[in-house]
N, C-alpha and C. Protein backbone atom coordinates (compact mmCIF):
# COMPACT_ATOMS: atom_id res chain seq x y z
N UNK A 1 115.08 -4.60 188.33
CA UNK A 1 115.54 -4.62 186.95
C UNK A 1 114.36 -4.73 186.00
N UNK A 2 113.40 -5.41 186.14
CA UNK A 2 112.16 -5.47 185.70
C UNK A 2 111.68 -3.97 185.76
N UNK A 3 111.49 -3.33 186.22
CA UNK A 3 110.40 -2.02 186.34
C UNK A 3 111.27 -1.57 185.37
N UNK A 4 112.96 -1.08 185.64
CA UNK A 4 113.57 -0.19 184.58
C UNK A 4 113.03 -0.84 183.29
N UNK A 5 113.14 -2.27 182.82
CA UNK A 5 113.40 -2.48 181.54
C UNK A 5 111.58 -2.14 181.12
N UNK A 6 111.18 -2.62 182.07
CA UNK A 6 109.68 -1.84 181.56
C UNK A 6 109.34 -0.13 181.34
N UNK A 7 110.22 0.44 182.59
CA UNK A 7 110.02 1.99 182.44
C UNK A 7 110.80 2.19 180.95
N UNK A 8 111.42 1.64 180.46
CA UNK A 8 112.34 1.90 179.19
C UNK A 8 111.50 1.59 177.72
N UNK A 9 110.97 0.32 178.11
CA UNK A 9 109.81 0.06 176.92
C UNK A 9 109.03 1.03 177.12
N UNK A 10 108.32 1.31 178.28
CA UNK A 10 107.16 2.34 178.03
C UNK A 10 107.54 3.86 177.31
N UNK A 11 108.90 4.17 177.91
CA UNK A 11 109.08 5.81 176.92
C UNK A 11 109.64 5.00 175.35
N UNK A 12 109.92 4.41 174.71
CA UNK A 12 110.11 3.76 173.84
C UNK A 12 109.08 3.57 173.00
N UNK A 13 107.81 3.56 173.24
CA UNK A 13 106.63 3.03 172.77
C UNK A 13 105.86 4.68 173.22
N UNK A 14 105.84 5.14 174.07
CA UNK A 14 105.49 6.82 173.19
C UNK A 14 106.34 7.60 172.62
N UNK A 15 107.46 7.48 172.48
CA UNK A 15 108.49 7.76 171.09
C UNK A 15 107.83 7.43 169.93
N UNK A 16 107.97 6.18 169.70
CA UNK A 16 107.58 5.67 168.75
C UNK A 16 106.10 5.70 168.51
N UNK A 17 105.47 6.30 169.25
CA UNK A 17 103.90 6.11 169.07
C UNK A 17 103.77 7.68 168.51
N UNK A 18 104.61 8.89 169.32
CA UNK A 18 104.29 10.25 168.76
C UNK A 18 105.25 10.14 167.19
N UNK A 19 106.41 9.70 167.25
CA UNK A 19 107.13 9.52 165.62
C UNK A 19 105.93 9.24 164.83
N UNK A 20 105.19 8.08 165.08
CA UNK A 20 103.99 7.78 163.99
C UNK A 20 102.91 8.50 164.13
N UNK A 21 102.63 9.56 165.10
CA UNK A 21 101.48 10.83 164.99
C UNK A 21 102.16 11.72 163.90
N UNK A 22 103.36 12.19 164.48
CA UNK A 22 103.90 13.04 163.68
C UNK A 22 104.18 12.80 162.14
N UNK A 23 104.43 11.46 161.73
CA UNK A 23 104.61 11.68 160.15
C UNK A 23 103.00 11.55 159.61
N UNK A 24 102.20 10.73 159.98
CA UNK A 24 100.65 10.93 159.77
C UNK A 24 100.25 11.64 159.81
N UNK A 25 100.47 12.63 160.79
CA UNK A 25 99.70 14.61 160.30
C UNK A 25 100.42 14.99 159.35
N UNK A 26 101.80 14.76 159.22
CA UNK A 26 102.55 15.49 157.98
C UNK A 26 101.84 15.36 156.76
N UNK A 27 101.09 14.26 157.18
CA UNK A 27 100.73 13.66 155.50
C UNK A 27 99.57 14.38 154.75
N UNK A 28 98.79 15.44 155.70
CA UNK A 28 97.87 16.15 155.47
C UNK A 28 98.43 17.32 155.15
N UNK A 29 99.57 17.55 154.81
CA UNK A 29 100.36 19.28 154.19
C UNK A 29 99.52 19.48 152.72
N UNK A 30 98.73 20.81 152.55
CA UNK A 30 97.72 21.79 151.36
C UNK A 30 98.83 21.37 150.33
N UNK A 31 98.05 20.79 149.39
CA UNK A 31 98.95 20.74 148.00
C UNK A 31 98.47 21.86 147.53
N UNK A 32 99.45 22.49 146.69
CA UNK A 32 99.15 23.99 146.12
C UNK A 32 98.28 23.81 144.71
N UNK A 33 96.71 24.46 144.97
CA UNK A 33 95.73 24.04 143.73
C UNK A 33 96.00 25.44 143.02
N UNK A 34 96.12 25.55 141.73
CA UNK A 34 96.24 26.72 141.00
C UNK A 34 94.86 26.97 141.12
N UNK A 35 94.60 29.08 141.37
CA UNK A 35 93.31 29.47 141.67
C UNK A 35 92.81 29.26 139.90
N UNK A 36 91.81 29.43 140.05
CA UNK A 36 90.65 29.99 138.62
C UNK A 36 91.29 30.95 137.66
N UNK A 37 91.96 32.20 138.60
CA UNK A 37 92.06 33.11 137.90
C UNK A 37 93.34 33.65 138.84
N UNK A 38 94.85 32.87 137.97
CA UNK A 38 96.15 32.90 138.70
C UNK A 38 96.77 33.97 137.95
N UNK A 39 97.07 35.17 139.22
CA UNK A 39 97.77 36.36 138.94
C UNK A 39 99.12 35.92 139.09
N UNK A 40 99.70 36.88 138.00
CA UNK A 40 100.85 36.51 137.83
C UNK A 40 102.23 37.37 139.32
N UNK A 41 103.19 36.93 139.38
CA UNK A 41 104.16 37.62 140.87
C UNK A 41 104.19 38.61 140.53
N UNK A 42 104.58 39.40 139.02
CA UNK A 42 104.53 41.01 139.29
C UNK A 42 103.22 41.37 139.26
N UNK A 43 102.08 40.86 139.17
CA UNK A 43 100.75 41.53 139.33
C UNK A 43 100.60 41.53 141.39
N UNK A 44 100.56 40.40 141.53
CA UNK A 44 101.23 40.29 143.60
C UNK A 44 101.59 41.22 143.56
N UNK A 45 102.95 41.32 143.10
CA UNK A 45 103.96 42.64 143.94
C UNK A 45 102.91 44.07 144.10
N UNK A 46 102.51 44.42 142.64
CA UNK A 46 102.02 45.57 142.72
C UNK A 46 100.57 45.83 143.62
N UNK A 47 99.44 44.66 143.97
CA UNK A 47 98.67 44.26 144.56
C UNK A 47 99.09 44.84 145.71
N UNK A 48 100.31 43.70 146.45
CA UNK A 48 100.57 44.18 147.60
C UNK A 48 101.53 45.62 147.97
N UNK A 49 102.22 46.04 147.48
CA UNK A 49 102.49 47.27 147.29
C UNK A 49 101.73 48.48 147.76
N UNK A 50 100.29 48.58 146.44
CA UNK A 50 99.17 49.41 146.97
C UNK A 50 98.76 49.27 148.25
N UNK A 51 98.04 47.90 148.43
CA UNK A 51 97.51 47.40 150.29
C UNK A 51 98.30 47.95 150.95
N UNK A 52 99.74 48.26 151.31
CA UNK A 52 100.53 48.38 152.07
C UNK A 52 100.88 49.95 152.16
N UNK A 53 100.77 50.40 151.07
CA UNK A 53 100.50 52.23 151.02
C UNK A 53 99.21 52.55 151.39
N UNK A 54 98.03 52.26 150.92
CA UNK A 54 97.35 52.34 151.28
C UNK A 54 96.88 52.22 152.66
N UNK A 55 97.29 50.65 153.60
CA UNK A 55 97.16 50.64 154.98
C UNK A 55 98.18 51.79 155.55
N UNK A 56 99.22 51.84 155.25
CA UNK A 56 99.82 53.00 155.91
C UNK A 56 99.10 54.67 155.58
N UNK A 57 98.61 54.98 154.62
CA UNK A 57 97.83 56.21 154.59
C UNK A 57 96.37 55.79 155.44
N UNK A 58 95.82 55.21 155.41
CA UNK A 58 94.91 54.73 156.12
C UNK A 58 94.52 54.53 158.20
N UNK A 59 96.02 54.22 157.92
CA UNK A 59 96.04 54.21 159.29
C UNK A 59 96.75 55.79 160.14
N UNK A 60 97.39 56.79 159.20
CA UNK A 60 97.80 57.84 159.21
C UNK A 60 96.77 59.02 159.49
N UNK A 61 95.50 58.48 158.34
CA UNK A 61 94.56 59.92 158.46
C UNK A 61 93.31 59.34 158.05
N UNK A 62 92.41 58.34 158.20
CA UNK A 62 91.02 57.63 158.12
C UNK A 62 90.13 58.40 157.51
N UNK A 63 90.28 59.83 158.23
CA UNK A 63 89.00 60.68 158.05
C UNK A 63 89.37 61.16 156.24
N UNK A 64 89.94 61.43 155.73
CA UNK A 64 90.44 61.78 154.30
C UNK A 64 89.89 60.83 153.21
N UNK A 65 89.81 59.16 154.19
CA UNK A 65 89.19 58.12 153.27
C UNK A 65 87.50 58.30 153.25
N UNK A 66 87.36 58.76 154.23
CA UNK A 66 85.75 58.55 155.05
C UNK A 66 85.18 59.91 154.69
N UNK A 67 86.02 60.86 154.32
CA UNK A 67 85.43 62.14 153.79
C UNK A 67 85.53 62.05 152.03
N UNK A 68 86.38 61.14 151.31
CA UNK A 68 86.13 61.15 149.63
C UNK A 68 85.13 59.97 149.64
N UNK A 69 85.06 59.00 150.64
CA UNK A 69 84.56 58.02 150.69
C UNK A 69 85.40 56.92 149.97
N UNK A 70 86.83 56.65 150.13
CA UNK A 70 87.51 55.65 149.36
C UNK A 70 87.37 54.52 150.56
N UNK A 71 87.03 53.75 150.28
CA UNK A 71 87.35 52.00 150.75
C UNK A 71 88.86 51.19 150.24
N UNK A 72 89.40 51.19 151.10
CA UNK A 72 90.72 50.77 150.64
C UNK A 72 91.05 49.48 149.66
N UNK A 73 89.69 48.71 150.02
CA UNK A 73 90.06 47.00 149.88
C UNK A 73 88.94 47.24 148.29
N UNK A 74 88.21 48.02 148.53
CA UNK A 74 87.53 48.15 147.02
C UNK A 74 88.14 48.92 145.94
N UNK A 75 88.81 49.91 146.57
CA UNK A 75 90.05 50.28 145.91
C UNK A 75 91.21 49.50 145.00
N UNK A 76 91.71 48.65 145.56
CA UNK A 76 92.37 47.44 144.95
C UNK A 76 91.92 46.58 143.79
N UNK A 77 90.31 45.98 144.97
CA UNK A 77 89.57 45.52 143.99
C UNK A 77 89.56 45.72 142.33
N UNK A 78 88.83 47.22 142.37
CA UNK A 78 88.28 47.68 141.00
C UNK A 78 89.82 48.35 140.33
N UNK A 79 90.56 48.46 141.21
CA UNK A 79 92.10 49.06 140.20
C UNK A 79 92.77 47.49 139.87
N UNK A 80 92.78 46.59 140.06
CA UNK A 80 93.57 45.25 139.33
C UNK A 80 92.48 44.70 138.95
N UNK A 81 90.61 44.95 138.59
CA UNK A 81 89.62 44.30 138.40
C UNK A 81 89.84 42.86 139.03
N UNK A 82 89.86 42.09 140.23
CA UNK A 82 89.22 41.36 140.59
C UNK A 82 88.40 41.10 141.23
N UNK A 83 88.11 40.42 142.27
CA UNK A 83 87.29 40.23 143.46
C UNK A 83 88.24 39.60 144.69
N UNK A 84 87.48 39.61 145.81
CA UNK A 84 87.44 39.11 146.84
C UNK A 84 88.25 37.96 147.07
N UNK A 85 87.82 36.68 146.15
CA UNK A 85 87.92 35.63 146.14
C UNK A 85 89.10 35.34 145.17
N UNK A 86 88.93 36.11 144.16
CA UNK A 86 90.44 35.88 143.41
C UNK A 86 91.87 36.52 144.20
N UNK A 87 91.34 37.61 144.91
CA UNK A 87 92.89 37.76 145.51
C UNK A 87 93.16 36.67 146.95
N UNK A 88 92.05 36.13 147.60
CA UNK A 88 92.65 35.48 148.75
C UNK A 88 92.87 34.34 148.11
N UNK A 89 92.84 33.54 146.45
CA UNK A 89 92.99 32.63 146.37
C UNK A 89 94.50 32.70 146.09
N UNK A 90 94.75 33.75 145.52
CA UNK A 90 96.06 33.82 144.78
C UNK A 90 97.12 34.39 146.00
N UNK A 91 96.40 34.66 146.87
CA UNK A 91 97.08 35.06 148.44
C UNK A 91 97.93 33.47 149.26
N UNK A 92 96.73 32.69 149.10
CA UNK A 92 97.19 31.19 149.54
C UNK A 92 97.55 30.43 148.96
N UNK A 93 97.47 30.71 147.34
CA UNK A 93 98.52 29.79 146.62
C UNK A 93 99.96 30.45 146.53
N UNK A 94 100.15 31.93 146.62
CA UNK A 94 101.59 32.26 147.12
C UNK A 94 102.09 31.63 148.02
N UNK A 95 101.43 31.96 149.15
CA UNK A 95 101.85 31.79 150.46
C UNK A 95 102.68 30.14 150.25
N UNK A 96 101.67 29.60 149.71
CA UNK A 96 102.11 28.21 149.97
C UNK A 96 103.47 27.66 148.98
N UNK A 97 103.90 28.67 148.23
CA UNK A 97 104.73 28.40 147.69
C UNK A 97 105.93 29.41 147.80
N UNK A 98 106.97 28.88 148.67
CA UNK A 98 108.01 29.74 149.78
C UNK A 98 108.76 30.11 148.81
N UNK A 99 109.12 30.01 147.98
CA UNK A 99 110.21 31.11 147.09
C UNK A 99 109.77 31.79 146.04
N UNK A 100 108.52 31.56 146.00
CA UNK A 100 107.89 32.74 144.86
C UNK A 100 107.56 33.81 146.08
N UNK A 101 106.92 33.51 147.34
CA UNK A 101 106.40 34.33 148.26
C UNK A 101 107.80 35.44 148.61
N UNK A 102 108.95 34.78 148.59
CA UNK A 102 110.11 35.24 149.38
C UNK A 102 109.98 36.47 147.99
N UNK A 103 110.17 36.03 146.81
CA UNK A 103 110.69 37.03 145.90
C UNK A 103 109.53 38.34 145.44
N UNK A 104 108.08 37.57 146.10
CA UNK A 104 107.11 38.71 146.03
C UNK A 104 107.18 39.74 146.87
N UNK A 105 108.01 39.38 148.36
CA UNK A 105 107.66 40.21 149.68
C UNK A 105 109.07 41.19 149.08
N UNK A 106 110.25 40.18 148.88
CA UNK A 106 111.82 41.22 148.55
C UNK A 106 110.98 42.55 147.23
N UNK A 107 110.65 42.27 146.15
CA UNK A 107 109.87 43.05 145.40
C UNK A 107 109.22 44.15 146.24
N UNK A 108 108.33 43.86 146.76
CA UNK A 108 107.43 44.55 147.44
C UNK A 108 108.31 45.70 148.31
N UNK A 109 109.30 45.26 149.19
CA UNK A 109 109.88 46.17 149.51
C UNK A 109 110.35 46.87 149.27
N UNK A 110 111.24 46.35 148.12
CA UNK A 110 112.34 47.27 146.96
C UNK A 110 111.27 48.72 146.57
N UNK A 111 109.97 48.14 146.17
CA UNK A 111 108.81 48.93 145.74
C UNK A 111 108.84 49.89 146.67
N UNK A 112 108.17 49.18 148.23
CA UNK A 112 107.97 50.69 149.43
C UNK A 112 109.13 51.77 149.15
N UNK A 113 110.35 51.03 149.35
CA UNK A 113 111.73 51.65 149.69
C UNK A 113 111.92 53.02 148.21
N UNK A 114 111.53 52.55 147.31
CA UNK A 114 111.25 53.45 145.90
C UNK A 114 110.86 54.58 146.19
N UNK A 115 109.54 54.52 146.19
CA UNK A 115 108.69 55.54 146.77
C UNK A 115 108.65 56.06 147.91
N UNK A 116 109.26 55.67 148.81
CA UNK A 116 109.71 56.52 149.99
C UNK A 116 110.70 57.65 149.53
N UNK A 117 111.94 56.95 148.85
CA UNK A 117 113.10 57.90 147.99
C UNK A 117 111.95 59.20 147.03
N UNK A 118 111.26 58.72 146.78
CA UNK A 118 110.80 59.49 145.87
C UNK A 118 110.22 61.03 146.57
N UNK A 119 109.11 60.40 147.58
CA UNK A 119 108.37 61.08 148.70
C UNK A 119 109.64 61.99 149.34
N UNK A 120 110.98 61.25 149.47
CA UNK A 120 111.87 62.29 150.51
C UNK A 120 112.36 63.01 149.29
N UNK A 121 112.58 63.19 148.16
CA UNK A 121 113.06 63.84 147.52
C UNK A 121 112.35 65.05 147.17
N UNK A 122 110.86 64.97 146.88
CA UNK A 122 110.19 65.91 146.79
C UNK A 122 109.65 66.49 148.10
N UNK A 123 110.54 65.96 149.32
CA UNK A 123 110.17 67.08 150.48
C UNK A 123 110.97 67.85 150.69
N UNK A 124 112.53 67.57 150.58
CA UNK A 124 113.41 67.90 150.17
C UNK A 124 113.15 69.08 149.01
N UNK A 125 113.17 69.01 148.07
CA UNK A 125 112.33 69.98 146.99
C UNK A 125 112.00 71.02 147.18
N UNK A 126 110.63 70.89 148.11
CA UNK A 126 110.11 71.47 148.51
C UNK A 126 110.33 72.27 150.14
N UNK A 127 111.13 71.69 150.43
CA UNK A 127 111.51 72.33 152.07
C UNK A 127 112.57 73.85 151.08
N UNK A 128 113.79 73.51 149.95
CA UNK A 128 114.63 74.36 149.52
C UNK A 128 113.48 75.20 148.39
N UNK A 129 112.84 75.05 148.45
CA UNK A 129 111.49 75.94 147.45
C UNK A 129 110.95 77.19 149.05
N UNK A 130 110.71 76.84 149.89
CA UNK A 130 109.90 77.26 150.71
C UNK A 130 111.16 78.02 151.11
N UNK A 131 112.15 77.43 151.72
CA UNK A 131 113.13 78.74 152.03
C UNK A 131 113.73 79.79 151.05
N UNK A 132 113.86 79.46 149.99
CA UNK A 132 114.28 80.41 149.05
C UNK A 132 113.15 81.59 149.16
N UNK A 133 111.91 81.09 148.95
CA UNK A 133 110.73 82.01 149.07
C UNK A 133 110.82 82.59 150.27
N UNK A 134 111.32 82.29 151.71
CA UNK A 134 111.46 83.01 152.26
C UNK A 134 112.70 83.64 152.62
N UNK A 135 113.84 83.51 152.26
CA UNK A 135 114.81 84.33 151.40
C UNK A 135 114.65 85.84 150.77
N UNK A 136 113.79 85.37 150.24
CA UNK A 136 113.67 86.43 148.61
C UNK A 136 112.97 87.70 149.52
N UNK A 137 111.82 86.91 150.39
CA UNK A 137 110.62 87.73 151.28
C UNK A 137 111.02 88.84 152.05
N UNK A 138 112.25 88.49 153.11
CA UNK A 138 113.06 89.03 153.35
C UNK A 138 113.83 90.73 153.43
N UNK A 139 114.38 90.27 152.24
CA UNK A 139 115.48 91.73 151.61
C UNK A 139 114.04 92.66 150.72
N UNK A 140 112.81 91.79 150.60
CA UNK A 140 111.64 92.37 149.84
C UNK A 140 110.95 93.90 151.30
N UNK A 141 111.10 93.41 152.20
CA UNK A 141 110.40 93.64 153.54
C UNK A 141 111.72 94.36 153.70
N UNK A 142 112.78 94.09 154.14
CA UNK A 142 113.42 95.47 154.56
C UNK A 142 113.77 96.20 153.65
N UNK A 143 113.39 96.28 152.54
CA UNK A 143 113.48 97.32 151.08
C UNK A 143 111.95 97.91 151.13
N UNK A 144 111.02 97.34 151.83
CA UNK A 144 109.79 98.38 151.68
C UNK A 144 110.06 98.73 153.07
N UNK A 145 109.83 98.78 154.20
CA UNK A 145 110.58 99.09 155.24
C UNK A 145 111.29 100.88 155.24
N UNK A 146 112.38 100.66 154.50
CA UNK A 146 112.89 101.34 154.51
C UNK A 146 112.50 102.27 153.39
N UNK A 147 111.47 102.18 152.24
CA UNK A 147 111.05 102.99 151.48
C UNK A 147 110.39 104.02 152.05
N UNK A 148 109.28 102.95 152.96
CA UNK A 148 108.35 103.87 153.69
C UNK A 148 109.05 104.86 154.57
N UNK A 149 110.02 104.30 155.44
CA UNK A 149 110.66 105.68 156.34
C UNK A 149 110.94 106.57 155.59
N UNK A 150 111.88 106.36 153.74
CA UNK A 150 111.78 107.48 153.50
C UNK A 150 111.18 108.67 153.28
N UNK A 151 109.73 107.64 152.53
CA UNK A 151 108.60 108.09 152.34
C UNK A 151 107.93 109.29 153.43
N UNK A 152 107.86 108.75 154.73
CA UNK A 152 107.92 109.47 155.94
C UNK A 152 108.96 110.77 156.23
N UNK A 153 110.12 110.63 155.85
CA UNK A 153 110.85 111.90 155.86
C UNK A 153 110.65 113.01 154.84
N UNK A 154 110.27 112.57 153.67
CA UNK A 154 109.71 113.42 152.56
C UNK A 154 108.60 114.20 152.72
N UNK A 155 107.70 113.45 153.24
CA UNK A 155 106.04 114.48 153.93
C UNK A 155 106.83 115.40 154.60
């Protein structure tokens, strides 16, 4: 009876010993410091937006970047004028704040999802542009076709 009531204190006392690890690390959670130079959520959205077209053209066809010579991340840079340091600051003060982040990423998508509509519409467009043209090409070719045979029976 002794060993149990001891085996019982002992898991009792690392319970209670990890309970008091665990709220003592809690106590070290990043308070959110406003950066230097705090972009506002629709400036984010559009930030990340580009990055995200951009990584997808990027990862699509490299050589197109590497032949105008565009840098994707300097790209960003000099089109919202910041730096380096202002976007990863304003990266981790989002992050750290879960419902501005939630409504930057929903944005962001709404954004991709836009311009995708847009992109399929003008392929679309252009797929009924290209067949009409070859349509037209057509009745053009068996009307010369058949000029020439006449042409040929006339000599």
């Amino acid at each position: 009876m002794h060993n149990a009531l001891n085996l019982i204190d002992r898991k009792y006392i690392c319970v209670l010993t990890l309970a008091i690890f665990v709220v003592w690390s809690c106590d070290d959670v990043q308070k959110q410091t406003k950066p230097d130079k705090l972009l506002s959520q629709d400036k984010m959205v559009e930030i990340y937006t580009d990055m995200l077209i951009l990584d997808g053209v990027y990862r699509t066809n490299s050589k197109k970047f590497e032949t105008y010579g565009i840098e994707p991340t300097e790209h960003i840079y000099n089109k919202f004028d910041i730096d380096s340091l202002t976007l990863a600051q304003n990266m981790n003060y989002y992050n750290l704040d879960f419902e501005a982040n939630i409504k930057i990423y929903e944005q962001v998508q709404k954004n991709i999802e836009a311009q995708k509509q847009i992109i399929d519409s003008i392929d679309r467009v252009n797929d009924s542009l290209r067949r009409l043209k070859t349509e037209t090409r057509k009745p053009m070719l068996k009307d010369s076709i058949s000029l020439s045979k006449k042409m040929m029976k006339v000599d």
